[in-house]
N, C-alpha and C. Protein backbone atom coordinates (compact mmCIF):
# COMPACT_ATOMS: atom_id res chain seq x y z
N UNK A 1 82.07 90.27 71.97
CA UNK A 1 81.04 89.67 72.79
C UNK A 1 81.65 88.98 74.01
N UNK A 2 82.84 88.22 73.95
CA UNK A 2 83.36 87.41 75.14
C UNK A 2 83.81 88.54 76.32
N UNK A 3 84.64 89.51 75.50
CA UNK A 3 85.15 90.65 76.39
C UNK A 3 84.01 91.20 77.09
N UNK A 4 82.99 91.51 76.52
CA UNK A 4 81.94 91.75 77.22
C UNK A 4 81.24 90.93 78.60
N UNK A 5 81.18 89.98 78.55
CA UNK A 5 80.91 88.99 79.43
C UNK A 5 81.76 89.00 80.31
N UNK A 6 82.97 89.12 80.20
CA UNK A 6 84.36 88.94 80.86
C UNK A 6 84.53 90.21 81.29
N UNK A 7 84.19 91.56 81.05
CA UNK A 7 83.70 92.62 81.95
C UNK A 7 82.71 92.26 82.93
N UNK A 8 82.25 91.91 82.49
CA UNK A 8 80.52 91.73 83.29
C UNK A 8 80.71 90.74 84.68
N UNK A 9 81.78 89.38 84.25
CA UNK A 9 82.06 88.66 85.43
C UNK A 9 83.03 89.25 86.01
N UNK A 10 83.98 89.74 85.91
CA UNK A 10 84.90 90.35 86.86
C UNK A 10 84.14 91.72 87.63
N UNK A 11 82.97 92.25 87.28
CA UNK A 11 82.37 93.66 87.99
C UNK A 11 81.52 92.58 89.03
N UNK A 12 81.12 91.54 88.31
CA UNK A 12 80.26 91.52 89.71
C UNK A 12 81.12 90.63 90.58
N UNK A 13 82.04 89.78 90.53
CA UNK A 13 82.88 89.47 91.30
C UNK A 13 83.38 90.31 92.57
N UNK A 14 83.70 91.75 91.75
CA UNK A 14 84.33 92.77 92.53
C UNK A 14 83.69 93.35 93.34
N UNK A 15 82.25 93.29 92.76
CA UNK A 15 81.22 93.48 93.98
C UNK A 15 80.61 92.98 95.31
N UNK A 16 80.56 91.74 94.68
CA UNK A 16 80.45 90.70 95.56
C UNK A 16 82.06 90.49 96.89
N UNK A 17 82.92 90.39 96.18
CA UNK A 17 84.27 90.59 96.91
C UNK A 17 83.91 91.72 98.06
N UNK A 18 83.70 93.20 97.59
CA UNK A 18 83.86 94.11 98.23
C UNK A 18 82.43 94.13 99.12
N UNK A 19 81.41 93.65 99.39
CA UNK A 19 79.91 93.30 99.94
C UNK A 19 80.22 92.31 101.27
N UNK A 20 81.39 91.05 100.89
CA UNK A 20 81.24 90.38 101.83
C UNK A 20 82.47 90.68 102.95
N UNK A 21 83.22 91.40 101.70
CA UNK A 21 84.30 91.68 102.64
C UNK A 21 83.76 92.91 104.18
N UNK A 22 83.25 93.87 103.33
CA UNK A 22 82.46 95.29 104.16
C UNK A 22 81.57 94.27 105.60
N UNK A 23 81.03 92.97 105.03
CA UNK A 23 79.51 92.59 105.98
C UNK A 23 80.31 91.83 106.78
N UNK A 24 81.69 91.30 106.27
CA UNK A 24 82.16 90.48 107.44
C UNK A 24 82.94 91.32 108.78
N UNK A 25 83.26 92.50 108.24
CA UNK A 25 83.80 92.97 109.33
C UNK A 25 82.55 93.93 110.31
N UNK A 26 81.37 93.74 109.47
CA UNK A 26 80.50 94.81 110.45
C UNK A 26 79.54 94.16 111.10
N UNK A 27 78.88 93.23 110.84
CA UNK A 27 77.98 92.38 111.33
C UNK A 27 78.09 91.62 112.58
N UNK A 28 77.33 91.64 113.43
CA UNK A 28 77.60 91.42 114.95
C UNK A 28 77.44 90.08 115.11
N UNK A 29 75.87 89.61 114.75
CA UNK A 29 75.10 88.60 114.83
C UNK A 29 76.13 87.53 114.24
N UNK A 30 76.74 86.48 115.32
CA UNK A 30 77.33 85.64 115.29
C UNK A 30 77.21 84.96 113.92
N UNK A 31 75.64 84.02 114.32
CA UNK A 31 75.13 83.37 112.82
C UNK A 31 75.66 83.74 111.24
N UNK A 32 74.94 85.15 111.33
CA UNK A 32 74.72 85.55 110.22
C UNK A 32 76.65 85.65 109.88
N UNK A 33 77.62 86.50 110.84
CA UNK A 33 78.66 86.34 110.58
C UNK A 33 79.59 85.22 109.98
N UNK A 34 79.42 83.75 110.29
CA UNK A 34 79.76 82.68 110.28
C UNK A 34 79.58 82.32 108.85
N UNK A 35 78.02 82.98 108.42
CA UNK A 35 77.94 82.90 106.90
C UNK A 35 78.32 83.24 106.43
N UNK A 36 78.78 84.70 106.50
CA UNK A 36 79.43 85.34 105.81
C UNK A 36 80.72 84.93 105.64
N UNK A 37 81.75 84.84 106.33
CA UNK A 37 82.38 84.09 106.56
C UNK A 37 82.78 83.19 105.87
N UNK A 38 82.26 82.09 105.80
CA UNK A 38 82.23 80.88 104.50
C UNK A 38 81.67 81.62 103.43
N UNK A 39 81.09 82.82 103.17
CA UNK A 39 81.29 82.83 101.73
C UNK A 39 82.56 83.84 101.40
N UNK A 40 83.29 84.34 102.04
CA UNK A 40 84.20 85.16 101.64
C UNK A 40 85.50 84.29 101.57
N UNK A 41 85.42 82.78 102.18
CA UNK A 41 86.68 82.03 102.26
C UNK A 41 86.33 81.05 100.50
N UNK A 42 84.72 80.78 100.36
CA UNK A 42 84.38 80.30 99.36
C UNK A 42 84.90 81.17 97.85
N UNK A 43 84.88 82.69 98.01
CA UNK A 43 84.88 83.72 97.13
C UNK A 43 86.71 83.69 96.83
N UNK A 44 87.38 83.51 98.01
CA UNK A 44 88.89 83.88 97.85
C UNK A 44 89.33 82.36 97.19
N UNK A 45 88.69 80.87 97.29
CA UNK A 45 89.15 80.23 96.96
C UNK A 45 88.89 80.05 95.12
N UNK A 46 87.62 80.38 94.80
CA UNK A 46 86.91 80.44 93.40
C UNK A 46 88.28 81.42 92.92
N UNK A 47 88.29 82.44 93.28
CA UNK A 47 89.64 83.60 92.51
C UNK A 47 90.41 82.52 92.59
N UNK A 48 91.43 81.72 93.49
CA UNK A 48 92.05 81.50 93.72
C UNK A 48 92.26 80.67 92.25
N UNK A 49 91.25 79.55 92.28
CA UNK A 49 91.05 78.52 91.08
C UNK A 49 91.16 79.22 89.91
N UNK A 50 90.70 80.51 89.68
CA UNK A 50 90.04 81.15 88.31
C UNK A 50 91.42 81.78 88.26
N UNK A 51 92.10 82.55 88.82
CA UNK A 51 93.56 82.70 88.52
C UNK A 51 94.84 81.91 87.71
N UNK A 52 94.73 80.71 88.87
CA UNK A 52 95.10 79.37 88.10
C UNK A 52 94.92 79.00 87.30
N UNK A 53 93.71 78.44 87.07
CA UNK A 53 93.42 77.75 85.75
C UNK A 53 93.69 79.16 84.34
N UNK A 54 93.40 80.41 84.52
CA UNK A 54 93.86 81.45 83.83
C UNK A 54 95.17 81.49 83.43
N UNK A 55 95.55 81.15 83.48
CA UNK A 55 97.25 81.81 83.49
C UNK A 55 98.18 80.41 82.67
N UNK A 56 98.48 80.64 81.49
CA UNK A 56 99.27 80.20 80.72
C UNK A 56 100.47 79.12 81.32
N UNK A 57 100.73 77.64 81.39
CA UNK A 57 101.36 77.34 82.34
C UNK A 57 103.03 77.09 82.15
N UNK A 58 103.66 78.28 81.37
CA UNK A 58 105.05 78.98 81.51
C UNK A 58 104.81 79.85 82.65
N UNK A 59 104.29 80.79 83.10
CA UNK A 59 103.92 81.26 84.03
C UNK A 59 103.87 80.49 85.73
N UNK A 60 104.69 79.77 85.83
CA UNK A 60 104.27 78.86 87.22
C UNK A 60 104.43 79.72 88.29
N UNK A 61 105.29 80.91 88.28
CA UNK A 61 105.48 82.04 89.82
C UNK A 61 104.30 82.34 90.34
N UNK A 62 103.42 82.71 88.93
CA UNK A 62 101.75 83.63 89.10
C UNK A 62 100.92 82.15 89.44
N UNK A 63 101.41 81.01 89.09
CA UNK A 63 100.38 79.86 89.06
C UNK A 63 101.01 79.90 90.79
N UNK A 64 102.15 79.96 91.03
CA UNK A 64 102.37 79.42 92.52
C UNK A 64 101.69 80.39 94.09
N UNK A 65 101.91 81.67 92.91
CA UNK A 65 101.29 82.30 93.77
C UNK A 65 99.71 82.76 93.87
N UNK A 66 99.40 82.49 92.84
CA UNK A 66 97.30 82.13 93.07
C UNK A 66 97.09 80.74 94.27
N UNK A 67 97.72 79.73 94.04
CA UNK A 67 97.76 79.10 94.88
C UNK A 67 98.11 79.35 96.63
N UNK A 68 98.35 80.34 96.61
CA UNK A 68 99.33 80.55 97.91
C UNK A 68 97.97 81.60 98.25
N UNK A 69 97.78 82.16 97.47
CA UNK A 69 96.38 83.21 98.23
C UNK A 69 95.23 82.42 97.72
N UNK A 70 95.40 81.41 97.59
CA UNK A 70 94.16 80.33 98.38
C UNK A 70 94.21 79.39 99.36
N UNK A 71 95.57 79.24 99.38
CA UNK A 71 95.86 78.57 100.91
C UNK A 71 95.51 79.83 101.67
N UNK A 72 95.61 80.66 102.04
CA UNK A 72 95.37 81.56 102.64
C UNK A 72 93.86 81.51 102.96
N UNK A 73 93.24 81.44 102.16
CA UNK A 73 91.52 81.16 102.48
C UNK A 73 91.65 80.14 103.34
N UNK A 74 92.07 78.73 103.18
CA UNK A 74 92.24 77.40 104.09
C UNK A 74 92.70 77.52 105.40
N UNK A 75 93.67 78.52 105.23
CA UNK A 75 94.42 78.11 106.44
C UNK A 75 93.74 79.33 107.53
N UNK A 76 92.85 80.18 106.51
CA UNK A 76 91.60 80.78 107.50
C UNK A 76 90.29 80.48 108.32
N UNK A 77 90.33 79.52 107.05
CA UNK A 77 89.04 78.10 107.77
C UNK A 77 89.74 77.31 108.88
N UNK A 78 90.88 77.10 109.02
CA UNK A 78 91.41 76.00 109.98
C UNK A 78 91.45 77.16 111.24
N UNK A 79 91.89 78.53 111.17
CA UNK A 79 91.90 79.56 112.19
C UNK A 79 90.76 79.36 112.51
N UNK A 80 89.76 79.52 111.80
CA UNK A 80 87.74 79.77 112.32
C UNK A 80 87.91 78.60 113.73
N UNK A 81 88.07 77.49 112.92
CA UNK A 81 87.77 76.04 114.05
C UNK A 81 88.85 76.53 115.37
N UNK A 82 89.99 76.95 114.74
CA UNK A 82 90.65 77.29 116.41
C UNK A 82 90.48 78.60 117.49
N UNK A 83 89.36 78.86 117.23
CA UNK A 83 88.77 80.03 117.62
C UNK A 83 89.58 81.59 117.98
N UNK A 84 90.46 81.44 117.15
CA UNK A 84 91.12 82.73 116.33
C UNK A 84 90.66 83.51 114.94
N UNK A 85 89.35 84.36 115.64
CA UNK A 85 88.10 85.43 114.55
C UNK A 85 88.85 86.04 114.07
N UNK A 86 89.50 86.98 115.01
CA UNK A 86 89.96 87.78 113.98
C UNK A 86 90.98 87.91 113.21
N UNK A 87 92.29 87.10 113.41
CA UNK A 87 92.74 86.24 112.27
C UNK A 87 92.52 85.78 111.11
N UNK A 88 91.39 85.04 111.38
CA UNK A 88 90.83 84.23 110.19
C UNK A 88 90.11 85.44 109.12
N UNK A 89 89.65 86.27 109.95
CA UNK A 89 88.58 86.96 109.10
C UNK A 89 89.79 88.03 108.41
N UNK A 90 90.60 88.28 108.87
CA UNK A 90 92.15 88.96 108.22
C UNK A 90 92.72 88.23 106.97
N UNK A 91 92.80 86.96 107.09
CA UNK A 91 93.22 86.23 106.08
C UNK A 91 92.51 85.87 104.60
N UNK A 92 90.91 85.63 105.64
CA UNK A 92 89.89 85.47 104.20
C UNK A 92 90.54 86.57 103.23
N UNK A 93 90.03 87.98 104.35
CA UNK A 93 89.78 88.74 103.56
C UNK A 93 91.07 89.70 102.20
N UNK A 94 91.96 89.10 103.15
CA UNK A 94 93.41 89.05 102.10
C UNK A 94 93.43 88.38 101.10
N UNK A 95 92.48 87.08 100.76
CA UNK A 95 93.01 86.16 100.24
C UNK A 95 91.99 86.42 98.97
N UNK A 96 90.55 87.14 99.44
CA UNK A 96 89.99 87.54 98.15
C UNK A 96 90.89 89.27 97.98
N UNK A 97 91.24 89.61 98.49
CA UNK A 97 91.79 90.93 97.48
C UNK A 97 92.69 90.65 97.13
N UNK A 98 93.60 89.71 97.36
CA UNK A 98 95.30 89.64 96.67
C UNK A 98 94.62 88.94 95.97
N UNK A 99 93.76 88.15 95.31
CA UNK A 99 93.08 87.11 94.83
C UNK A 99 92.67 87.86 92.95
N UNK A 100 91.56 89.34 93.89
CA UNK A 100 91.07 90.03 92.44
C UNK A 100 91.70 90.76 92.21
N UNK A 101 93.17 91.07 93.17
CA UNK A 101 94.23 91.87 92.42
C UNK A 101 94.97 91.47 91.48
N UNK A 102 95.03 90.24 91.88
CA UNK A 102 96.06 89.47 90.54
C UNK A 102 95.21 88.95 89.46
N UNK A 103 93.97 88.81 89.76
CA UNK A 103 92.48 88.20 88.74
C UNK A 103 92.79 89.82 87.31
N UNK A 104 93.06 90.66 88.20
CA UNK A 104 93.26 92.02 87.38
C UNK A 104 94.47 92.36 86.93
N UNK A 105 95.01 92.23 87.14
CA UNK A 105 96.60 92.84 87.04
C UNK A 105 97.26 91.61 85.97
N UNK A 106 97.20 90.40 86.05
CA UNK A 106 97.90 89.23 85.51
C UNK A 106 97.09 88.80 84.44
């Protein structure tokens, strides 16, 4: 039953991952971009946490490095404010796939 659930949250994660990632790079409309935006830096930081807190803490390389692809979300939000787009939107979007790669793999 848990495994089940625990399929179920990692598919729609992956969906959601791969939805905002696709809308942030295609969407014109400033606004709507901006949202998107904060939710794909919101999405890479949640992995980021759920990695972490996952991971057995003998493991500190995988703990150091979930951390490090969530700074990566941050230090994409601090790009947004310095009006370096497409940067930032490079980094989010690194930071949720190295994020559900290791959510998978580790």
């Amino acid at each position: 039953m848990a495994l089940g659930l625990l399929v179920i949250m990692f598919t729609i994660i992956a969906i959601i991952s791969i939805v905002s990632i696709g809308l942030l790079f295609t969407v014109k409309n400033r606004k709507i971009n901006n949202i998107i935006f904060a939710v794909t830096v919101i999405i890479g930081i949640v992995v980021s946490y759920m990695n972490f807190t996952a991971l057995p803490t003998n493991y500190t390389t995988e703990q150091i490095v979930a951390v490090i692809f969530g700074l990566l979300a941050v230090i994409a939000l601090i790009l947004k404010f310095m009006n370096k787009d497409r940067v930032a939107k490079i980094l989010s979007a690194a930071s949720v796939v190295l994020g559900v790669v290791q959510l998978f793999f580790f």
